[in-house]
N, C-alpha and C. Protein backbone atom coordinates (compact mmCIF):
# COMPACT_ATOMS: atom_id res chain seq x y z
N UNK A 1 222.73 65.29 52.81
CA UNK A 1 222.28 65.59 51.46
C UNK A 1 220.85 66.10 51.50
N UNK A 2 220.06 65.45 52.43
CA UNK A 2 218.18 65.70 52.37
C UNK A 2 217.94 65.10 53.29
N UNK A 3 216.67 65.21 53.91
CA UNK A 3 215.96 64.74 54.76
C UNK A 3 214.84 64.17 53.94
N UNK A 4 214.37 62.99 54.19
CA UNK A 4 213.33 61.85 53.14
C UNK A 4 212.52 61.62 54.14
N UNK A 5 211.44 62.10 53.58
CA UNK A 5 210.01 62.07 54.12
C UNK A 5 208.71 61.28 53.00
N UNK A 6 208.87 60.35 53.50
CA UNK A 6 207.67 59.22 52.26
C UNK A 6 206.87 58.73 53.48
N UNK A 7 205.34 59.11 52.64
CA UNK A 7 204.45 58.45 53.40
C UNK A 7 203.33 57.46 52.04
N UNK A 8 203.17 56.29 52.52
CA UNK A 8 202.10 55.58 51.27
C UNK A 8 200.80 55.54 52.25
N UNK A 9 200.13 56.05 51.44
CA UNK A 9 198.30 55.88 51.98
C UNK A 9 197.89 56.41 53.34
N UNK A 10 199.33 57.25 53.53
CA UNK A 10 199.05 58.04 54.96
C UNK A 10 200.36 57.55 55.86
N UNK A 11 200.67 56.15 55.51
CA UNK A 11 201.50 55.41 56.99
C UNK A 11 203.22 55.92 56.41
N UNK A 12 203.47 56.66 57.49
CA UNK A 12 204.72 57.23 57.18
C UNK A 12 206.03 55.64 56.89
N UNK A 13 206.92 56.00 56.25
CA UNK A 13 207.97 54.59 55.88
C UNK A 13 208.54 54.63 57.04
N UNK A 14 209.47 55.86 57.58
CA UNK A 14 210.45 55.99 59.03
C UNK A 14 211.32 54.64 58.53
N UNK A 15 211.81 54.09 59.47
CA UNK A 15 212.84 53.12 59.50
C UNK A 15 212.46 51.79 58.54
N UNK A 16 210.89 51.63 58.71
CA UNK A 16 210.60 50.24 58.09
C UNK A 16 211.32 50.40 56.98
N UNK A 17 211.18 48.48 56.32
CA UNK A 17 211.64 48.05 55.31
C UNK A 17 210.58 47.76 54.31
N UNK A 18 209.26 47.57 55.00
CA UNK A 18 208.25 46.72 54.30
C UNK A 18 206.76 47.59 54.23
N UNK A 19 205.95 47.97 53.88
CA UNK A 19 205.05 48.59 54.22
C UNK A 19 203.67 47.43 53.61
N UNK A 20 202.91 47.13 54.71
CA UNK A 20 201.77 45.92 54.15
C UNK A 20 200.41 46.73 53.86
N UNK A 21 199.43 45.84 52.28
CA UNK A 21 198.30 47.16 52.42
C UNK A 21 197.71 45.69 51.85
N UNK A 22 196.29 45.69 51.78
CA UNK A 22 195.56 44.70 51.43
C UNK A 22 195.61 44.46 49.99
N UNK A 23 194.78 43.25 49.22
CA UNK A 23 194.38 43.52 47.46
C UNK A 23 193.81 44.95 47.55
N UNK A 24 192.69 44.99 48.00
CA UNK A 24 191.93 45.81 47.90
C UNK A 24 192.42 47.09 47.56
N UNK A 25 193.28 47.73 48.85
CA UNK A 25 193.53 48.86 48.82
C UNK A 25 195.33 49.00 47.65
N UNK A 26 195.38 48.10 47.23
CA UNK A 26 196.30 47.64 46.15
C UNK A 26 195.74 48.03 44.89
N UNK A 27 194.32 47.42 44.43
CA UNK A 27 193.67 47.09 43.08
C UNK A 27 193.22 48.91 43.39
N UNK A 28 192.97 49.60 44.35
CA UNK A 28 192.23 50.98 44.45
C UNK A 28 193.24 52.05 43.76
N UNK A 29 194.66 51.50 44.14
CA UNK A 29 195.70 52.26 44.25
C UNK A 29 196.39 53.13 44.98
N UNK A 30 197.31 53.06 45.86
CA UNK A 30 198.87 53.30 46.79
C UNK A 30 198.91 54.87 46.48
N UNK A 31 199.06 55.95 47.01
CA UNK A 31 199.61 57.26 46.88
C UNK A 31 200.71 57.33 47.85
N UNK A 32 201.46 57.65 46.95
CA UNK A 32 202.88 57.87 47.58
C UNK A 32 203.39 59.74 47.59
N UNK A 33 203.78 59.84 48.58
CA UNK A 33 203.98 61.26 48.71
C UNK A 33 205.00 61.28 49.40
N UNK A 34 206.22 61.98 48.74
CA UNK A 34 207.60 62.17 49.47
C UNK A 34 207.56 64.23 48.72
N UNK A 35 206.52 64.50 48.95
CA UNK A 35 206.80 66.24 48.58
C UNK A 35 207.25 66.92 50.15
N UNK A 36 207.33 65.89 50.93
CA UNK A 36 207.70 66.89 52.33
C UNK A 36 209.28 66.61 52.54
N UNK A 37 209.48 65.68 51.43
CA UNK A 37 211.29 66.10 51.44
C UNK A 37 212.05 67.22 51.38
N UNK A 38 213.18 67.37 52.28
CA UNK A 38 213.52 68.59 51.91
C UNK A 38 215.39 68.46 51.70
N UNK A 39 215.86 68.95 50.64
CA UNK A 39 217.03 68.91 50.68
C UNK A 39 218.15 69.85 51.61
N UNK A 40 219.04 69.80 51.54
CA UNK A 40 219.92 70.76 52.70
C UNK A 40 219.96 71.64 52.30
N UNK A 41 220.65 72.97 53.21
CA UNK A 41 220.29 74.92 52.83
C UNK A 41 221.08 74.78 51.52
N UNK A 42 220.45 75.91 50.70
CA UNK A 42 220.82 76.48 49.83
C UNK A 42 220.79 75.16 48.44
N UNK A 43 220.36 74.32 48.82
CA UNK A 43 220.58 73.24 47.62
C UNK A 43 218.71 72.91 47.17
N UNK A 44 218.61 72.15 45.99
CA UNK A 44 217.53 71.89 45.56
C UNK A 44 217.24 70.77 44.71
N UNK A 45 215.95 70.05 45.15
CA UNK A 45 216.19 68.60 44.11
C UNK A 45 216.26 69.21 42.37
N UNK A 46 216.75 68.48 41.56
CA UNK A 46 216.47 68.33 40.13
C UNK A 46 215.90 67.60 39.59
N UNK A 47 215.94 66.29 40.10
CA UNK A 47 215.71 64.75 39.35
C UNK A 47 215.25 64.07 40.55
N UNK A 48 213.55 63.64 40.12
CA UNK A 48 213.01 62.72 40.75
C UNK A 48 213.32 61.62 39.88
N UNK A 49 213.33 59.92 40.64
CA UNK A 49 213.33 58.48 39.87
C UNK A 49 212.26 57.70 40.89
N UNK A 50 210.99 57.26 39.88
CA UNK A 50 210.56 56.44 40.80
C UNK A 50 210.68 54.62 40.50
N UNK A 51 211.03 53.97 40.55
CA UNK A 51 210.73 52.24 40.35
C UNK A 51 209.92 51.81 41.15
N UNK A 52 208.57 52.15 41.08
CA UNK A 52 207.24 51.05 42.03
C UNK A 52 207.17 49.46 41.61
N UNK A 53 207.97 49.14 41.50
CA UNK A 53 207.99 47.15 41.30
C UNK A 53 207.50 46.79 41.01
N UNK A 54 206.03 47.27 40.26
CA UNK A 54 205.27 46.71 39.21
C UNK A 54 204.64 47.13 37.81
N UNK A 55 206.59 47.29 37.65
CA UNK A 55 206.64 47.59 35.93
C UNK A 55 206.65 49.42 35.36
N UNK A 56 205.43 49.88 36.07
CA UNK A 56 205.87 51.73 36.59
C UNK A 56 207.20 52.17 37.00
N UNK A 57 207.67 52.60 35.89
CA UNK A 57 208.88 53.61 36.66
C UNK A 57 208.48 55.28 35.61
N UNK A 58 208.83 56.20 36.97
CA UNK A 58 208.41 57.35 36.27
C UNK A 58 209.48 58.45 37.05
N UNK A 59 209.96 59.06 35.66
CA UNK A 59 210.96 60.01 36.02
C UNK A 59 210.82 61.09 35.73
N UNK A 60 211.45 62.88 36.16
CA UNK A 60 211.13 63.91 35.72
C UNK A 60 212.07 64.85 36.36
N UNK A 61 211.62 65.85 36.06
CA UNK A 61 213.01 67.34 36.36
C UNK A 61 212.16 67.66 37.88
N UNK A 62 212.70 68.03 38.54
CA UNK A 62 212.33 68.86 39.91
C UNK A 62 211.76 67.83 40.99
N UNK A 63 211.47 68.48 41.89
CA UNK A 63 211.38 68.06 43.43
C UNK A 63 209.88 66.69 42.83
N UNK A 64 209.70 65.86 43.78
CA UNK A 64 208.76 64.69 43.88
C UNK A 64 207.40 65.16 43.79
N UNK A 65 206.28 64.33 43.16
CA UNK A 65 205.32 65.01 43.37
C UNK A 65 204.43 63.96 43.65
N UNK A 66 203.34 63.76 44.13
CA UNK A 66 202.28 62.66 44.43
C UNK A 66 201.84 62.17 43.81
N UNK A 67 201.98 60.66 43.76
CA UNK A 67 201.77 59.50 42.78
C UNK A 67 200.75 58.69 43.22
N UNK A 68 199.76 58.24 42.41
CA UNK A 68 198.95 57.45 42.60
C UNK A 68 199.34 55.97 41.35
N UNK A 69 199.38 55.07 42.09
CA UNK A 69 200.08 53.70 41.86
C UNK A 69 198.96 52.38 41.78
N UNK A 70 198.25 51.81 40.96
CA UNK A 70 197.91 50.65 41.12
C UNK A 70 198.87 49.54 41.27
N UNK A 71 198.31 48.70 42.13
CA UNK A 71 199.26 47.20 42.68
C UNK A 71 197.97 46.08 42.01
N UNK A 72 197.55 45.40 40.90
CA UNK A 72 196.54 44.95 40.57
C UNK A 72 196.54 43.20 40.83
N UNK A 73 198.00 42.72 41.47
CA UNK A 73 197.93 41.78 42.28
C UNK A 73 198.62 41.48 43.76
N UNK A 74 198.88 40.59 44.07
CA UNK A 74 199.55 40.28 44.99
C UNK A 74 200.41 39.68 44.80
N UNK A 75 201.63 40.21 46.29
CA UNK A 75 202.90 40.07 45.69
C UNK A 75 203.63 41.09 46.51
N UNK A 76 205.08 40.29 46.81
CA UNK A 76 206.19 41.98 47.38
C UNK A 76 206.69 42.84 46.01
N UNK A 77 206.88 44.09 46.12
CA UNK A 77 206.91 44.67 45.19
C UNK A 77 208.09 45.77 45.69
N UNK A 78 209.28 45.47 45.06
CA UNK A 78 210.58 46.36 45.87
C UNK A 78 210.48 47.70 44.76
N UNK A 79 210.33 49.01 45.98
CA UNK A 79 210.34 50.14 45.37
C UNK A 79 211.52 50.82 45.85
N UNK A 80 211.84 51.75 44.45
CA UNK A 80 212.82 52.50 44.68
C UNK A 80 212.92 53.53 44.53
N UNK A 81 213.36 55.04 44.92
CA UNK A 81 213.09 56.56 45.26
C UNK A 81 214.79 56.79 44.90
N UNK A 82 214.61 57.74 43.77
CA UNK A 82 216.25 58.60 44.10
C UNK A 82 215.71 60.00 43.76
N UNK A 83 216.55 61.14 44.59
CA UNK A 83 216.13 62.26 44.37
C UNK A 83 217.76 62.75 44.29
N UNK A 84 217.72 63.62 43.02
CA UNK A 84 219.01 64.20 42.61
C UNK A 84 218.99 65.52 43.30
N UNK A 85 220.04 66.51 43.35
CA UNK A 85 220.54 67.67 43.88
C UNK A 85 220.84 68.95 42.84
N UNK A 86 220.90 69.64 42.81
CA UNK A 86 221.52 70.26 42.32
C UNK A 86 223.04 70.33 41.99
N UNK A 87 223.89 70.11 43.31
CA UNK A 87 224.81 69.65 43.54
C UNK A 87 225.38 68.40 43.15
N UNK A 88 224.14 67.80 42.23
CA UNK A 88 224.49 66.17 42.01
C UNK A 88 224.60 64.85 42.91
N UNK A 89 224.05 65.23 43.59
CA UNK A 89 224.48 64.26 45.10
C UNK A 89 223.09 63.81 44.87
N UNK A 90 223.08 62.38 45.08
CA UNK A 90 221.38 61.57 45.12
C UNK A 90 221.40 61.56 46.00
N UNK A 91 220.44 60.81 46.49
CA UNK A 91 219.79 60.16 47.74
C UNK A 91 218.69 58.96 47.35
N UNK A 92 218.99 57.50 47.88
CA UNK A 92 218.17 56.85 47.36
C UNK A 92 217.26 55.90 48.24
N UNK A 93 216.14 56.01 48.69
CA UNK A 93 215.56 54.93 49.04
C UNK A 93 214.67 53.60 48.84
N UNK A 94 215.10 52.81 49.36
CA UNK A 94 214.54 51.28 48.76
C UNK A 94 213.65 50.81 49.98
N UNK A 95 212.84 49.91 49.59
CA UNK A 95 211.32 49.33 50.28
C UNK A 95 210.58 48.25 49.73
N UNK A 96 210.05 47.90 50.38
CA UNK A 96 208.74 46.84 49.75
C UNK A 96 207.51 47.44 49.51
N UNK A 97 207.00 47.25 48.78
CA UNK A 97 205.11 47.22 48.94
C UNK A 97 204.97 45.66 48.81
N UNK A 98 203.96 44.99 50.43
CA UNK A 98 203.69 43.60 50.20
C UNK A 98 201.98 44.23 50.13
N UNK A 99 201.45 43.55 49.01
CA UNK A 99 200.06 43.27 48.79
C UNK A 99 199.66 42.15 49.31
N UNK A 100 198.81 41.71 50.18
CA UNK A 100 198.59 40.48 50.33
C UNK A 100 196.89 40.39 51.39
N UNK A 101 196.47 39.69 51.31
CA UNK A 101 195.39 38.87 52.13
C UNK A 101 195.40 38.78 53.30
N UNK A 102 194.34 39.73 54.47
CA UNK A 102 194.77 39.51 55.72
C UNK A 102 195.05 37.85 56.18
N UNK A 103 195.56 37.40 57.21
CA UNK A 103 195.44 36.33 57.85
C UNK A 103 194.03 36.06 58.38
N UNK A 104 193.34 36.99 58.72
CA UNK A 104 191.93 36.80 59.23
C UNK A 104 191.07 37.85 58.75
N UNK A 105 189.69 37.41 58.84
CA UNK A 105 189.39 38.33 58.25
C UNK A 105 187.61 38.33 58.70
N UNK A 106 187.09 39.13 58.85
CA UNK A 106 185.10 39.00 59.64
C UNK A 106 184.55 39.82 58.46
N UNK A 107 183.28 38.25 58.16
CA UNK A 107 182.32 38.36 57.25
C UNK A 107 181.15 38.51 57.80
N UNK A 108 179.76 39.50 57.36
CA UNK A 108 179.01 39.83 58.02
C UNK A 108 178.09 39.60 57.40
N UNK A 109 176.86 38.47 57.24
CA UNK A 109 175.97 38.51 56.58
C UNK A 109 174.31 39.06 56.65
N UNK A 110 173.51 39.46 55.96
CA UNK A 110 172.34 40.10 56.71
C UNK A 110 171.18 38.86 57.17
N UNK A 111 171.79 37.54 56.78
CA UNK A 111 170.78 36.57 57.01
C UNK A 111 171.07 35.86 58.05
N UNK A 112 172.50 36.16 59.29
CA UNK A 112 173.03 35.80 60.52
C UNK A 112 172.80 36.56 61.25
């Protein structure tokens, strides 16, 4: 049907299920870019669907375009991607965004 090409904040999805990003770069906001999708010869998307798992869903006519997403807590956040065809044929992909708190983390003070 297509070849699905999503990358968030640069780190391509490929096989993962989960993609991890800090508060920080959560509260800044996530860009998601699947415009390097491409559907099969002679066919063309119609219908982008996005569900980012926190309450954002945004839909529209034609191929995907680059989204910028606040995540303003922490938390897994299951996202979902369908891209329609011309032909009518979707394609849908599902994922996490986990926001969360490194496990460790180096504080640098100017008075140490």
């Amino acid at each position: 049907i297509a070849s699905l090409s999503l990358k968030v904040n640069g780190d391509t999805l490929g096989n993962q299920d989960v993609l991890k990003f800090n508060p920080d770069e959560g509260r800044y906001g996530l860009i998601f870019d699947a415009t390097s999708s491409t559907p099969t010869s002679g066919t063309r998307f119609t219908r982008t669907e996005w569900d980012f798992g926190n309450g954002v869903k945004r839909s529209y006519n034609g191929a995907p375009k680059v989204e910028r997403i606040v995540y303003a807590t922490e938390g897994n956040f299951p996202v979902t991607l369908k891209l329609q065809t011309n032909e009518l044929k979707t394609i849908e992909r599902q994922f996490d965004i986990a926001i969360h708190k490194p496990a460790a983390s180096i504080q640098v003070s100017t008075e140490e």
